[in-house]
N, C-alpha and C. Protein backbone atom coordinates (compact mmCIF):
# COMPACT_ATOMS: atom_id res chain seq x y z
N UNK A 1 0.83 -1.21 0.00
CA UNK A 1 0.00 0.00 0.00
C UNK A 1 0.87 1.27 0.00
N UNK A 2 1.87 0.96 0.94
CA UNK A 2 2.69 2.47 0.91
C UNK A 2 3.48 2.66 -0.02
N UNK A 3 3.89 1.03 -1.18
CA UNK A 3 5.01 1.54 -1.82
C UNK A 3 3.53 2.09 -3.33
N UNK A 4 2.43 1.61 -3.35
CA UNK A 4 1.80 2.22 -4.51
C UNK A 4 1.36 3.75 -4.05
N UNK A 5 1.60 4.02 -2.76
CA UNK A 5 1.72 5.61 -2.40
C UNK A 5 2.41 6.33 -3.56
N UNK A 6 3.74 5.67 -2.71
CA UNK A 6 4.81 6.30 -3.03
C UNK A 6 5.22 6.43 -4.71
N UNK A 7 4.85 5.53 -5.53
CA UNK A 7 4.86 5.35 -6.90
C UNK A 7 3.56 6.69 -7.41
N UNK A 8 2.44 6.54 -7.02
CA UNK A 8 1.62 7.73 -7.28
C UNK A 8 2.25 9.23 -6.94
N UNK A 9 2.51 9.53 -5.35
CA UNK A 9 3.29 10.68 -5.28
C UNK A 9 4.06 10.66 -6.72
N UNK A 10 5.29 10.10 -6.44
CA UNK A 10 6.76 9.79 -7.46
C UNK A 10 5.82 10.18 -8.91
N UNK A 11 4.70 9.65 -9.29
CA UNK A 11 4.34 10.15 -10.77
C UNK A 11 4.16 11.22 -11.04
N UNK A 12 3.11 11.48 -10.06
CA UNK A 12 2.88 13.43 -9.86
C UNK A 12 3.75 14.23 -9.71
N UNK A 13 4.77 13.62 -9.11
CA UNK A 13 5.80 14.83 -9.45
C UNK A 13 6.78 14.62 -10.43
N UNK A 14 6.87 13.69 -10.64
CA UNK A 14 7.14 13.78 -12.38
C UNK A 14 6.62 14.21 -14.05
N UNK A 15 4.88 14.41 -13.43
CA UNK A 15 4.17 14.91 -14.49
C UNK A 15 4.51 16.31 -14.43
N UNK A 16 4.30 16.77 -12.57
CA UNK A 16 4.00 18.09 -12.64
C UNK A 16 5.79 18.77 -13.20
N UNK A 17 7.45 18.31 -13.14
CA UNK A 17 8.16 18.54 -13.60
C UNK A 17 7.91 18.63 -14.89
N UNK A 18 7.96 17.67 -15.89
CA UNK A 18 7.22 17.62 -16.92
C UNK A 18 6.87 18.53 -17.73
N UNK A 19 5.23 19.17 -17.02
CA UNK A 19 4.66 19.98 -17.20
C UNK A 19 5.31 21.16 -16.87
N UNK A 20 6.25 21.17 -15.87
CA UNK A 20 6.94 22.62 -15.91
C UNK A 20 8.02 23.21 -16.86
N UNK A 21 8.38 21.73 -17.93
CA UNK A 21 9.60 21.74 -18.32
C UNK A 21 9.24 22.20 -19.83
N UNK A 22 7.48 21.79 -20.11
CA UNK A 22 7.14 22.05 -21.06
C UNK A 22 6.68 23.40 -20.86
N UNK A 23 6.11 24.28 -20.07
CA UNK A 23 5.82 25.38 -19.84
C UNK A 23 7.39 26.50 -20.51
N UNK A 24 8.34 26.04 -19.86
CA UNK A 24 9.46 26.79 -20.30
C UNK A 24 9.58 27.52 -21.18
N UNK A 25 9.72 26.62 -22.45
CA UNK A 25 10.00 26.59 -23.56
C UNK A 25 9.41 28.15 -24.07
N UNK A 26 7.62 27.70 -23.73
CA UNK A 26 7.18 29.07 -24.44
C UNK A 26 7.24 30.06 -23.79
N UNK A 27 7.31 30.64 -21.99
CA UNK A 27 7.60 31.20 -21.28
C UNK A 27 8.75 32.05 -21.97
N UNK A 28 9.78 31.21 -22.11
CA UNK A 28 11.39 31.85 -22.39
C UNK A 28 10.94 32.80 -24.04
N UNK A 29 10.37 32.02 -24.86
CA UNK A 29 10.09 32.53 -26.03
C UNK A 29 9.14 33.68 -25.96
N UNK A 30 8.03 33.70 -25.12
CA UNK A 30 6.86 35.18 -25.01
C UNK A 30 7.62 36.06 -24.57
N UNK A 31 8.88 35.87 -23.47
CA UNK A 31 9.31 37.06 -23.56
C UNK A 31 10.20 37.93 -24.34
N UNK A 32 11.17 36.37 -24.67
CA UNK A 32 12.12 37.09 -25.93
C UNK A 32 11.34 37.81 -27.37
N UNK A 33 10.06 37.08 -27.15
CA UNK A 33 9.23 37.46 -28.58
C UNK A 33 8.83 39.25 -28.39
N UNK A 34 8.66 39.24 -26.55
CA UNK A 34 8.25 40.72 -26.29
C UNK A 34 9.59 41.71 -26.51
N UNK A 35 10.43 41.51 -26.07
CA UNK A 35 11.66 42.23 -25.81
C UNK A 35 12.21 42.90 -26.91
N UNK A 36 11.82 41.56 -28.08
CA UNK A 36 12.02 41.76 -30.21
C UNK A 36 11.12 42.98 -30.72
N UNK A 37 9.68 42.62 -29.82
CA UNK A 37 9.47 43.59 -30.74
C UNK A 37 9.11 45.41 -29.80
N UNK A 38 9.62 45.34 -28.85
CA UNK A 38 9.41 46.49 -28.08
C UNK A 38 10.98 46.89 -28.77
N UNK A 39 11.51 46.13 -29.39
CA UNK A 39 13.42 46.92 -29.85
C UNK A 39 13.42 47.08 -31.31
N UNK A 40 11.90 46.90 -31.55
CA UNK A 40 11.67 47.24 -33.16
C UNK A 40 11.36 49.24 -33.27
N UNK A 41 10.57 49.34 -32.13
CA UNK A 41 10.38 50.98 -31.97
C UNK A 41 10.74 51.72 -30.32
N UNK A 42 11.75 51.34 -30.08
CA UNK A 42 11.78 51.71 -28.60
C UNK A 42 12.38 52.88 -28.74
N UNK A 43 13.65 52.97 -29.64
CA UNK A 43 14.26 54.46 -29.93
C UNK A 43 12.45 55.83 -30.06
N UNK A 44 12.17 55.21 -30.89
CA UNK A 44 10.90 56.38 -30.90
C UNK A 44 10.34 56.56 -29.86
N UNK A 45 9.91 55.35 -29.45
CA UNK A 45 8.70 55.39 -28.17
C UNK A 45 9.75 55.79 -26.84
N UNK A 46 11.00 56.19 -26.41
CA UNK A 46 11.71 56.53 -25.32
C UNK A 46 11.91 58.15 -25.75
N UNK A 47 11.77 58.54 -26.76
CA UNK A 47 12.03 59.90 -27.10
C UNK A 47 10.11 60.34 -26.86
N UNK A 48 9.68 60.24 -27.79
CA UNK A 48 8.02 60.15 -27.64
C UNK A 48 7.11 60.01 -26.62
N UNK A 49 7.18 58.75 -26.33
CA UNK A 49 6.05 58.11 -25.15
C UNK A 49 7.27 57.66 -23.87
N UNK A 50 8.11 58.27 -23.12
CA UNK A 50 9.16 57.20 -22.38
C UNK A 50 8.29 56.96 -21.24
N UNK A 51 7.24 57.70 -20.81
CA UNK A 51 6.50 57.20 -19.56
C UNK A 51 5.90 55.85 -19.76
N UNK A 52 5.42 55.59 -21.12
CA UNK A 52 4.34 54.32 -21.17
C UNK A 52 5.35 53.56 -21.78
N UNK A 53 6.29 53.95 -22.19
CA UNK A 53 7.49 52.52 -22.81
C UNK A 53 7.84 52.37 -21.34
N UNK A 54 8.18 53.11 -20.14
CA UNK A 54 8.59 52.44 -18.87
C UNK A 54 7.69 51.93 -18.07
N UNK A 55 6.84 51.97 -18.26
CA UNK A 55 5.69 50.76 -17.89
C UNK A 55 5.57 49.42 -18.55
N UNK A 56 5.22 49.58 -20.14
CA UNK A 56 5.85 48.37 -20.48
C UNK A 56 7.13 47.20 -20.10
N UNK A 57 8.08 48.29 -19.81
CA UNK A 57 9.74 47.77 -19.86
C UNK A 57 9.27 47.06 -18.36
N UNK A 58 8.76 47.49 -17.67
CA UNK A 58 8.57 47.36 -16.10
C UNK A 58 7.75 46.26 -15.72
N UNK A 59 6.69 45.93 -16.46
CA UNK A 59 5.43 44.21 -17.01
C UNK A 59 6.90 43.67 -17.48
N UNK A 60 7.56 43.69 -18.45
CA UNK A 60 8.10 42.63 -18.93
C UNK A 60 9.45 41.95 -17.90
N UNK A 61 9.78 43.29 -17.13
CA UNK A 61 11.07 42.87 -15.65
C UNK A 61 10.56 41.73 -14.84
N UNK A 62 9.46 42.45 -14.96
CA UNK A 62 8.45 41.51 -13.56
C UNK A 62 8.27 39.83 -14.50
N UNK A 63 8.18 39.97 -15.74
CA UNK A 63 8.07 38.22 -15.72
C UNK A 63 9.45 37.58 -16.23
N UNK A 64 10.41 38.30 -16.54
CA UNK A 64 11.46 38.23 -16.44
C UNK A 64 11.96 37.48 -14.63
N UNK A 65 11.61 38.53 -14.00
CA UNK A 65 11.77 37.51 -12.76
C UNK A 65 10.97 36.60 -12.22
N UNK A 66 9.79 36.17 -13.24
CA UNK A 66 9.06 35.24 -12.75
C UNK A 66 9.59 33.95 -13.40
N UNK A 67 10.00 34.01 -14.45
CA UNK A 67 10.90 33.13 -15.58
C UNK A 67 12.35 32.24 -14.83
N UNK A 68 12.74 33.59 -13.95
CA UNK A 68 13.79 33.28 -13.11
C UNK A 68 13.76 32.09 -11.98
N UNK A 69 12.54 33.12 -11.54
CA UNK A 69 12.31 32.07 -10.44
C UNK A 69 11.26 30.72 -10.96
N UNK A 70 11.40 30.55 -12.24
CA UNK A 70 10.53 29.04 -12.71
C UNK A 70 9.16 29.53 -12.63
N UNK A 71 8.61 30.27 -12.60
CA UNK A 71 7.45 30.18 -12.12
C UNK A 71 6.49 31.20 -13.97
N UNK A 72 6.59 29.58 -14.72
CA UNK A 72 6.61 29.50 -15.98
C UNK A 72 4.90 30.13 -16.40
N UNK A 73 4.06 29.46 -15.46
CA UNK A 73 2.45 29.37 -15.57
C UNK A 73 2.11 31.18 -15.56
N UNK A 74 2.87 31.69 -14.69
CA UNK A 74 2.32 33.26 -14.43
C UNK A 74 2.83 34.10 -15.55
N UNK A 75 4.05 33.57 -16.19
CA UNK A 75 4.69 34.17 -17.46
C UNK A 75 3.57 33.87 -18.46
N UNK A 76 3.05 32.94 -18.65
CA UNK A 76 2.16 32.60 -19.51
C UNK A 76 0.94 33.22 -19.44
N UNK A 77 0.19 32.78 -18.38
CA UNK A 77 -0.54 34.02 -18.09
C UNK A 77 -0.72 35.32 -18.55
N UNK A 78 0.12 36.44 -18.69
CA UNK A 78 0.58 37.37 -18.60
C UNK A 78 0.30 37.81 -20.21
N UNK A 79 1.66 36.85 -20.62
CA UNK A 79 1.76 36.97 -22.08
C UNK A 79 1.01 37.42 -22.80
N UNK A 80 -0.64 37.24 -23.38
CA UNK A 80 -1.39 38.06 -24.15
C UNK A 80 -1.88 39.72 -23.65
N UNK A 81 -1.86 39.83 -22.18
CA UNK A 81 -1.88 41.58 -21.94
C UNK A 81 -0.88 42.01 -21.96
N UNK A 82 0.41 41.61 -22.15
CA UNK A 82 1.71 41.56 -22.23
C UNK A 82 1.88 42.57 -24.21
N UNK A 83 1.13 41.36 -24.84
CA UNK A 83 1.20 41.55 -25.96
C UNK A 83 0.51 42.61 -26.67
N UNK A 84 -0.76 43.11 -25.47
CA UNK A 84 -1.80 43.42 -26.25
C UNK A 84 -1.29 45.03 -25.89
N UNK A 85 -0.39 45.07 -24.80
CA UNK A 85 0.29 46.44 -24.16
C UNK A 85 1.02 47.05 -25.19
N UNK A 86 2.14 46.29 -25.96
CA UNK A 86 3.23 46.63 -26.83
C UNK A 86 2.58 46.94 -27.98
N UNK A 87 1.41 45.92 -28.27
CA UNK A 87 1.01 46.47 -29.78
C UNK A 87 0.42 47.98 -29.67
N UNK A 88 -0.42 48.15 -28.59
CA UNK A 88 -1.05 49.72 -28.46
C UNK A 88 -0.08 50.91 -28.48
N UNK A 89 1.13 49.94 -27.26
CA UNK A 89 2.45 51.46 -27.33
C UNK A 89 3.01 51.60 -28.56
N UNK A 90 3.28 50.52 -29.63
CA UNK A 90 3.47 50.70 -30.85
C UNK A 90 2.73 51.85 -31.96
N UNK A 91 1.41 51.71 -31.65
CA UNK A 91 0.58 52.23 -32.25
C UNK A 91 0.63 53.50 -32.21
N UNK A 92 0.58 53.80 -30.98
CA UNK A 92 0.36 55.18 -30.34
C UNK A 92 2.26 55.72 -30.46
N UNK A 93 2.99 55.09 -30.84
CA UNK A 93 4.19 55.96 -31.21
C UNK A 93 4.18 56.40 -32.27
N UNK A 94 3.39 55.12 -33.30
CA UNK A 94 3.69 55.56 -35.00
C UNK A 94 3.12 56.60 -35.26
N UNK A 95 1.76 57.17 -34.72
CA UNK A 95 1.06 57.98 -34.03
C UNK A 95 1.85 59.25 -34.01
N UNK A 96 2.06 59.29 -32.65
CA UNK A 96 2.89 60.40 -32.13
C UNK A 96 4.48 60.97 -33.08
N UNK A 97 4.90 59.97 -33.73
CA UNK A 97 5.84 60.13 -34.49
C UNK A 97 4.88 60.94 -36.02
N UNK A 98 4.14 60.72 -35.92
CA UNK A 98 3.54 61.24 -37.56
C UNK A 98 3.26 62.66 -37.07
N UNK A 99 2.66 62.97 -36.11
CA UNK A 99 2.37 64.04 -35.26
C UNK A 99 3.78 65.13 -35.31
N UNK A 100 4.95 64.03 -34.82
CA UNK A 100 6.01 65.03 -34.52
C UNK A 100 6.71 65.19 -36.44
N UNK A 101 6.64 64.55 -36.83
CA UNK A 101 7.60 64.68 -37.92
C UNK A 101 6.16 65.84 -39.11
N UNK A 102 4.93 65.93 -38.57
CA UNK A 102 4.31 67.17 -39.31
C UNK A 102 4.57 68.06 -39.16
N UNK A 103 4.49 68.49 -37.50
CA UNK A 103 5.15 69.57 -36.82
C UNK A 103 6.17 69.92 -37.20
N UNK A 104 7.83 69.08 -37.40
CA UNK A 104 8.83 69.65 -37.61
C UNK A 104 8.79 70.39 -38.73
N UNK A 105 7.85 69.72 -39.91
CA UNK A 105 8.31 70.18 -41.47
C UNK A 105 7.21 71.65 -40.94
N UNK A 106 6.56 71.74 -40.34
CA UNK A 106 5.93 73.12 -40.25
C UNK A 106 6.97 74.11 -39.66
N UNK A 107 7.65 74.08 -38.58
CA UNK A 107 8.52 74.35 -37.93
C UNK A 107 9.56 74.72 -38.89
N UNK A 108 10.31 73.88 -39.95
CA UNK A 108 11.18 74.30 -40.91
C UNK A 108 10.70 74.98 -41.76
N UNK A 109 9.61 75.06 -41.65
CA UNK A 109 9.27 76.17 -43.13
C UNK A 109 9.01 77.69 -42.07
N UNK A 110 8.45 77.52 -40.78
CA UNK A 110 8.30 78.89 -40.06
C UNK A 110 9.99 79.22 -40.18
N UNK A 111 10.83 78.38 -40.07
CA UNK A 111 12.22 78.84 -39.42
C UNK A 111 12.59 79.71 -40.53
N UNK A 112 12.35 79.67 -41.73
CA UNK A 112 12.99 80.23 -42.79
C UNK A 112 12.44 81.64 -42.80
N UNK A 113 11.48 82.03 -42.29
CA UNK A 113 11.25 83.27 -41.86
C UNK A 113 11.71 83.81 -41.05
N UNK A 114 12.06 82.87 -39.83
CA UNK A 114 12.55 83.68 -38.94
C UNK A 114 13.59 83.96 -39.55
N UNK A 115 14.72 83.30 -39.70
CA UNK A 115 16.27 83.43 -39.94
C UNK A 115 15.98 84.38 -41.00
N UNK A 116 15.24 85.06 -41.55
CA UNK A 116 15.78 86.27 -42.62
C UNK A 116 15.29 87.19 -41.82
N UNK A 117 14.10 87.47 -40.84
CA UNK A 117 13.85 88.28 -40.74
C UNK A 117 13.99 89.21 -38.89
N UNK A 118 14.22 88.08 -37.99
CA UNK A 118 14.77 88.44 -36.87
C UNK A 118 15.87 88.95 -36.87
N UNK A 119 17.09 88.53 -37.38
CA UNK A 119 18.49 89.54 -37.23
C UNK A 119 18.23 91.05 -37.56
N UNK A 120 17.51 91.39 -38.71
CA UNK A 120 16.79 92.40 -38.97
C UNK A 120 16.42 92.96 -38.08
N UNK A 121 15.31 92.47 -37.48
CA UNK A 121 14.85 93.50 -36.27
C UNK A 121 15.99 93.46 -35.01
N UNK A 122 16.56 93.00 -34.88
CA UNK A 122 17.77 92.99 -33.94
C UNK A 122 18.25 94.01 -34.16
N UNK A 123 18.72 94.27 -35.91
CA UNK A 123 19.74 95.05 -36.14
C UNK A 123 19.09 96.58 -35.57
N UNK A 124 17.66 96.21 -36.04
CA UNK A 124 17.29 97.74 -35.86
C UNK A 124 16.81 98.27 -34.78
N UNK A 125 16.50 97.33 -33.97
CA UNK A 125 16.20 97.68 -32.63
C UNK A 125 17.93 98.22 -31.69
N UNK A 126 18.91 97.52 -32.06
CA UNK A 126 20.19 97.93 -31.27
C UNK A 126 20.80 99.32 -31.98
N UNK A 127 20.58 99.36 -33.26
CA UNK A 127 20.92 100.86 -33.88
C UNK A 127 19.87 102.06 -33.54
N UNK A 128 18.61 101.19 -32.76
CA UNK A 128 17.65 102.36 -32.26
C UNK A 128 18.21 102.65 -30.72
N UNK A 129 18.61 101.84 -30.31
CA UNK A 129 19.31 101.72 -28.76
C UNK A 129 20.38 102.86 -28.77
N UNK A 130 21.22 102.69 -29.61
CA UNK A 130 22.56 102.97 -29.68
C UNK A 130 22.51 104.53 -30.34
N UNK A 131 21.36 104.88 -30.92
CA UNK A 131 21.52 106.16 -31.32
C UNK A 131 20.62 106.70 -30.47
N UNK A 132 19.75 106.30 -29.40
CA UNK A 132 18.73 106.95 -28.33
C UNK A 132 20.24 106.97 -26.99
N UNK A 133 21.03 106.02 -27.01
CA UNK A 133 21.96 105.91 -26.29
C UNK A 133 22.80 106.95 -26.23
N UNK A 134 23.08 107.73 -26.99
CA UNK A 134 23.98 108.31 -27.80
C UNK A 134 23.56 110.16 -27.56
N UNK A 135 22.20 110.01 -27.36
CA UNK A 135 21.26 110.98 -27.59
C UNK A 135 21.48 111.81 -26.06
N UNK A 136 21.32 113.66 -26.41
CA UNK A 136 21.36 114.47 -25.34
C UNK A 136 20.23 113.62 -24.18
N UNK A 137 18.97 113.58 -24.87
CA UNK A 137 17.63 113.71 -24.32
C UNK A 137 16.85 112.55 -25.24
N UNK A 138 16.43 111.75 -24.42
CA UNK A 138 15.47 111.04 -25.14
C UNK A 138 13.95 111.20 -25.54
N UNK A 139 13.66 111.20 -26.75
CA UNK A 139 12.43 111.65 -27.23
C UNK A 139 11.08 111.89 -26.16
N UNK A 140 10.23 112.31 -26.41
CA UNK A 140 8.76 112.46 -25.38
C UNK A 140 8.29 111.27 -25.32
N UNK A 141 8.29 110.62 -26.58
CA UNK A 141 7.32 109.20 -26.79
C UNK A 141 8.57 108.33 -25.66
N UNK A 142 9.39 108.17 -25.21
CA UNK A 142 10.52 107.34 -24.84
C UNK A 142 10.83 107.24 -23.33
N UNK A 143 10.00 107.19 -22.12
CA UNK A 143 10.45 107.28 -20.73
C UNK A 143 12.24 106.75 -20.49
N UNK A 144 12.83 106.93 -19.56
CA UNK A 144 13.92 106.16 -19.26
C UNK A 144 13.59 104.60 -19.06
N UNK A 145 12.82 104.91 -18.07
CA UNK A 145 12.23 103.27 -18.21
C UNK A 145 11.98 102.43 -18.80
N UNK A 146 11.33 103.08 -19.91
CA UNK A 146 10.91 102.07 -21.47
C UNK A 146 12.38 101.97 -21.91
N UNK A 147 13.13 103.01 -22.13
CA UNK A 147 14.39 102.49 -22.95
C UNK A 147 15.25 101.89 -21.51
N UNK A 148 15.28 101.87 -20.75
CA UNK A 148 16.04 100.74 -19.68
C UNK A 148 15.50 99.44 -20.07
N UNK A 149 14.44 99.36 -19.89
CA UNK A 149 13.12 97.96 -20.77
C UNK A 149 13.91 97.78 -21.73
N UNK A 150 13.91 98.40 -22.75
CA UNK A 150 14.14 97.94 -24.38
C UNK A 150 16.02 97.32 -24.49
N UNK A 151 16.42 98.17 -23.20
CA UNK A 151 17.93 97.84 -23.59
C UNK A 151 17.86 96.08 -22.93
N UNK A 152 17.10 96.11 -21.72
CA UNK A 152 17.43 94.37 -21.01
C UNK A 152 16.54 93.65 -22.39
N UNK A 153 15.77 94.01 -22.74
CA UNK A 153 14.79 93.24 -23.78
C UNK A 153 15.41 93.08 -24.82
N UNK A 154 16.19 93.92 -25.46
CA UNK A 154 17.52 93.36 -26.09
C UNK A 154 18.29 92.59 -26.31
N UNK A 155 18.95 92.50 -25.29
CA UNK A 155 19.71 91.62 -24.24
C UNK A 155 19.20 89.96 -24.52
N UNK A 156 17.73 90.17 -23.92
CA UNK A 156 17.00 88.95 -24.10
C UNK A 156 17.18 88.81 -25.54
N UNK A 157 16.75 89.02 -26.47
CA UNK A 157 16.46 88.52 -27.92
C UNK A 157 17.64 88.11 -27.98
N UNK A 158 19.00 88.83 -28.04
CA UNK A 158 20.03 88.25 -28.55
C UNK A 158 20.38 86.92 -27.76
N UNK A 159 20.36 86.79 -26.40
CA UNK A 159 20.13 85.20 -26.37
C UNK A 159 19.69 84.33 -26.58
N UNK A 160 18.37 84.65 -26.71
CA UNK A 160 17.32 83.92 -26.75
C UNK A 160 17.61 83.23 -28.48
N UNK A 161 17.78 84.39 -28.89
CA UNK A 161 17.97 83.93 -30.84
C UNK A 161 19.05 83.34 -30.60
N UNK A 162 20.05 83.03 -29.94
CA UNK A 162 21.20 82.91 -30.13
C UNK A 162 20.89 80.81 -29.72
N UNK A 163 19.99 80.99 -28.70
CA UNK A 163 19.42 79.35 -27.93
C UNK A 163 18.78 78.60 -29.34
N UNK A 164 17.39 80.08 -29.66
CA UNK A 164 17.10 78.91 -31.23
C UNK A 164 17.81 78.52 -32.11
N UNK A 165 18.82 79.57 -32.92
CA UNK A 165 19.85 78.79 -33.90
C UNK A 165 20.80 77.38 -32.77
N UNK A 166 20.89 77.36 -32.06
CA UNK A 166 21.32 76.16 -31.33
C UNK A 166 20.34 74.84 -32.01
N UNK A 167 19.25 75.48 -30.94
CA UNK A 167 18.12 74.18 -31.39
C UNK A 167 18.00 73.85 -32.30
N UNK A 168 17.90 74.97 -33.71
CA UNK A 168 18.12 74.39 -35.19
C UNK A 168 18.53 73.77 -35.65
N UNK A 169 20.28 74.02 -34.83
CA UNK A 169 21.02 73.46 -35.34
C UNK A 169 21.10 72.00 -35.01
N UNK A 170 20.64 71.72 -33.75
CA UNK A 170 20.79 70.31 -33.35
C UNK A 170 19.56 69.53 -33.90
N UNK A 171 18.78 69.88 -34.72
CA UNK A 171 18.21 69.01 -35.23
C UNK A 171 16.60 69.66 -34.84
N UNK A 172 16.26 70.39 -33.40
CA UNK A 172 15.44 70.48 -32.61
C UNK A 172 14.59 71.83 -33.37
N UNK A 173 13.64 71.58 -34.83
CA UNK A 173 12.94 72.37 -35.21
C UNK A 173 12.18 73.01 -34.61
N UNK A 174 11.19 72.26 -34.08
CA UNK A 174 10.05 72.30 -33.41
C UNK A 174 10.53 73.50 -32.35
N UNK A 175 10.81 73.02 -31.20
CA UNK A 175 11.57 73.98 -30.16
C UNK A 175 12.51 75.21 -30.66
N UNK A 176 13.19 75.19 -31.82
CA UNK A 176 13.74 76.49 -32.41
C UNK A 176 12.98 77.24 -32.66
N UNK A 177 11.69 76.93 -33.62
CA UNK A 177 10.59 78.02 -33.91
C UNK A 177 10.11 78.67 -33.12
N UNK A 178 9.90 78.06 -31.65
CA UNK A 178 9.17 78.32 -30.57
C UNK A 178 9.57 79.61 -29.78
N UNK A 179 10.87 79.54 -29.67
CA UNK A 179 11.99 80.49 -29.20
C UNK A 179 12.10 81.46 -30.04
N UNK A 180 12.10 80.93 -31.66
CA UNK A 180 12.38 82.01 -32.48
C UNK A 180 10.94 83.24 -32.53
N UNK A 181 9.89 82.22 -32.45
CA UNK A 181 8.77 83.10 -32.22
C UNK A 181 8.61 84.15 -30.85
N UNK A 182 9.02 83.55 -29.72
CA UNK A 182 8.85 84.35 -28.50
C UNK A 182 10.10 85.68 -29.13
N UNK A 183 11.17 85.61 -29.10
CA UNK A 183 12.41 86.58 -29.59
C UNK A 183 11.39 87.63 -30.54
N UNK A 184 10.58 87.27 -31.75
CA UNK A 184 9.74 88.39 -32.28
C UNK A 184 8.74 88.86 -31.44
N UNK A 185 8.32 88.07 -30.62
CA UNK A 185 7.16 88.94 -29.60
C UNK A 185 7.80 89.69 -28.78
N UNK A 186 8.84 89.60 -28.46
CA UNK A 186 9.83 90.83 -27.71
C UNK A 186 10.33 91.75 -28.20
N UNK A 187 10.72 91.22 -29.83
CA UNK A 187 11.09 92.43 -30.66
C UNK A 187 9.71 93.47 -30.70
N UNK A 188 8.76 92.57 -30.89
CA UNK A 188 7.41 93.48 -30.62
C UNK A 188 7.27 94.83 -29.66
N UNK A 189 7.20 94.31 -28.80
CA UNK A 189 7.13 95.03 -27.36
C UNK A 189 8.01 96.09 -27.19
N UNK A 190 9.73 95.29 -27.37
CA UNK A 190 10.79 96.34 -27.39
C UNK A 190 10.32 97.71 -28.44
N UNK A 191 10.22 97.38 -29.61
CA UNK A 191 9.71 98.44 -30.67
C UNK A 191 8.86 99.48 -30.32
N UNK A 192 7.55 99.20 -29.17
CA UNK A 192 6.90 100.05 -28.58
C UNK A 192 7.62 100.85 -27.70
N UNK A 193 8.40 100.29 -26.69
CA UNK A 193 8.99 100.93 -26.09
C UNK A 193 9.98 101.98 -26.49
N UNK A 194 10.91 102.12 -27.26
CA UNK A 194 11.44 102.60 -28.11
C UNK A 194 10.65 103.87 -29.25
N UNK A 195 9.62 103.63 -28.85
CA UNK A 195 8.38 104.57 -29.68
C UNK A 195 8.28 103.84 -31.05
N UNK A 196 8.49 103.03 -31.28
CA UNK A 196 8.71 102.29 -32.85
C UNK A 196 7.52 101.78 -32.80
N UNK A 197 7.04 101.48 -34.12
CA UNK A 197 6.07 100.58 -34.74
C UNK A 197 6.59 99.53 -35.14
N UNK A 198 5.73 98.27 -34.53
CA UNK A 198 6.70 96.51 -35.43
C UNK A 198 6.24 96.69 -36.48
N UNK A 199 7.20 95.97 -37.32
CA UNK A 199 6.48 95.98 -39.17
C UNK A 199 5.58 94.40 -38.88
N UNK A 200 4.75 94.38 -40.14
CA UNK A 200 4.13 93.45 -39.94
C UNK A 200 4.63 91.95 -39.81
């Protein structure tokens, strides 16, 4: 009686090995299958989406250490919300990437305005500086204050233009225009102050 125990135990745990040994196989493969294709768009989706690619990355650690510790059934488990996660973050990058790469080409076509036409107002806003600078008495239309204003506001544009051709240059359209646009809304302002009219 005890040794057909012991032969029953002894089977069961040879099925249930078995069964764990066959679990493996696809365990090891759902995740390598996940890992393939989250490294098909991860460059995008870490620039783009990096909050919801580190959630993903963070599901797949966790059965990564479930894999580790054998515990094959919960990897499996997993696997189709696993799958159904990556295909959406996929989606939603190709997405967000179509989004960003419209923007830029808008962005490169604003930039070409700027770059002809901001140094311009630079030029003429600092030759308005420099000859109010220069000046006994500054005009009626012109407080000290406004031209103290116009000289730091100056100041600003030329950095500020100086940050967007950076961004341009590094590739960073989008964010150059942005800068390049604020730098004309100051040239704006400065121009008033100065008693000037902005051109259109």
């Amino acid at each position: 009686m005890f040794k057909r125990s012991f032969l029953i135990t002894a089977a069961a745990m040879l099925a249930l090995v078995a069964g764990c040994a066959n679990q493996k196989g696809p365990a090891t493969k759902a995740i390598a299958d996940a890992e393939a294709a989250i490294a098909a768009f991860k460059d995008d989706a870490s620039r783009l989406l990096p909050n919801d690619l580190s959630s993903v990355e963070t599901t797949v650690a966790g059965l990564k250490d479930n894999l580790a510790k054998g515990d094959f059934k919960a990897v499996l488990a997993a696997a189709p919300g696993l799958t159904t996660k990556i295909t959406e973050l996929r989606d939603a990058t190709a997405a967000k990437k179509a989004e960003w790469e419209a923007a830029t080409a808008a962005a490169k076509e604003q930039w070409t305005g700027y770059a002809a036409d901001l140094p311009k107002m630079v030029e003429a806003i600092q030759s308005r500086v420099d000859i109010l600078g220069k000046a006994r008495r500054l005009p009626k239309n012109v407080s000290k204050d406004a031209f103290d204003g116009a000289k730091a506001g100056l100041d600003w544009m030329k950095s500020n233009w100086a940050a967007a051709n950076d961004a341009f240059n590094s590739g960073n359209a989008i964010d150059a225009a942005a800068k390049a646009q604020a730098v004309k809304d100051k040239g704006a302002e400065v121009l008033k102050q100065l008693g000037l009219a902005p051109s259109a």
